[in-house]
Protein backbone atom coordinates (compact mmCIF):
# COMPACT_ATOMS: atom_id res chain seq x y z
CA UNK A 1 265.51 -117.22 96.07
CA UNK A 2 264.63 -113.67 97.44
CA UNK A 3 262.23 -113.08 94.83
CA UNK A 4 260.11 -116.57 95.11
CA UNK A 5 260.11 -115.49 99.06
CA UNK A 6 258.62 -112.71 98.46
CA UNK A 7 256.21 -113.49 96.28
CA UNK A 8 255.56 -116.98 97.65
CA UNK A 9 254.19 -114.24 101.06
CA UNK A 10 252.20 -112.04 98.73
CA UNK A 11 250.07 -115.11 97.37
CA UNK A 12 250.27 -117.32 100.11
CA UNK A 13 251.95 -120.34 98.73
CA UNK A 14 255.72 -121.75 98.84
CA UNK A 15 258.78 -120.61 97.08
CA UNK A 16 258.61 -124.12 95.99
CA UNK A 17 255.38 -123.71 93.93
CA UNK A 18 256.26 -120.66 92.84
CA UNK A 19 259.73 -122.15 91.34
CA UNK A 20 257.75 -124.52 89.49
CA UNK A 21 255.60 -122.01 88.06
CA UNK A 22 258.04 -119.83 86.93
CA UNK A 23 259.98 -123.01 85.22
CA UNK A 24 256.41 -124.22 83.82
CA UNK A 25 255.59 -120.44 82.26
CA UNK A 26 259.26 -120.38 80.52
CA UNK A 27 258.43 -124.01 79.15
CA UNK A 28 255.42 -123.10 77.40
CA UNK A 29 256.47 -119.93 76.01
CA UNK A 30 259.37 -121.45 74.66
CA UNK A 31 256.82 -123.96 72.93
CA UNK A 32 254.32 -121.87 71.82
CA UNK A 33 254.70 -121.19 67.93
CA UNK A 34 253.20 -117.65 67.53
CA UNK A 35 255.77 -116.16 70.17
CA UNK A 36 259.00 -117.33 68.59
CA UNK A 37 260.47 -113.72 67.90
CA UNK A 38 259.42 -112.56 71.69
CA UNK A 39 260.67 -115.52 73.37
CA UNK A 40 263.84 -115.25 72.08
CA UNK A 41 264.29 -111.91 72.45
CA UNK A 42 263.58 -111.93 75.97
CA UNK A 43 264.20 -115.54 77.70
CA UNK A 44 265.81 -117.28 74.81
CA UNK A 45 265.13 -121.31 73.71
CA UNK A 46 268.24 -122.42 75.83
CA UNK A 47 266.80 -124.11 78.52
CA UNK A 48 269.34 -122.43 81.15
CA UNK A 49 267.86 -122.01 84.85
CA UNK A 50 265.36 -119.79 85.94
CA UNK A 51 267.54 -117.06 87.42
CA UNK A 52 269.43 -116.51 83.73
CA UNK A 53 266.33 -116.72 82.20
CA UNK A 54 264.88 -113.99 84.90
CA UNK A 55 267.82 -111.96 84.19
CA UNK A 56 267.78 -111.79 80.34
CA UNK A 57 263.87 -110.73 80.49
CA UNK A 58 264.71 -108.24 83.40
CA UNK A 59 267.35 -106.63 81.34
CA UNK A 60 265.69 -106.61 77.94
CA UNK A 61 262.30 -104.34 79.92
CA UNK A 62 264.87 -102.16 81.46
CA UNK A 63 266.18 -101.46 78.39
CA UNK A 64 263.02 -101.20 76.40
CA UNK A 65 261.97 -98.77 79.49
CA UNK A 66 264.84 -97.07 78.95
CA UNK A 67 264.73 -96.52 75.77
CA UNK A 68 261.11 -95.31 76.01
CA UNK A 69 261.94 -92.68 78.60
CA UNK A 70 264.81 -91.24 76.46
CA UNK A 71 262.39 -91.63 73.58
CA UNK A 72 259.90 -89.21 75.12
């Protein structure tokens, strides 16, 4: 809930509207055809909360971040 604070202050709306959009961006990725590879490798099609869907694309770009940096 920290995080839709926070940015719910930066963009002066409600942690409430920011919720929704968050849910509302995962729904429409996950039904968007030319995105099927990406979406599941970074939110998945399970339909799982917010926060585990959060966490799965958090980890996946610190991965691919950390991969780059070893990379170069």
């Amino acid at each position: 809930m920290n995080l839709y604070e926070k940015t719910a202050n930066k963009y002066g709306t409600t942690c409430i509207r920011v919720e929704r959009g968050i849910r509302y961006a995962f729904e429409c990725a996950r039904k968007a055809d030319a995105c099927k590879k990406e979406v599941d490798h970074y939110i998945g099609f399970n339909y799982s909360s917010n926060s585990k869907s959060l966490s799965k694309m958090y980890l996946m770009l610190k991965r691919e971040a950390e991969d780059e940096k070893s990379n170069a």
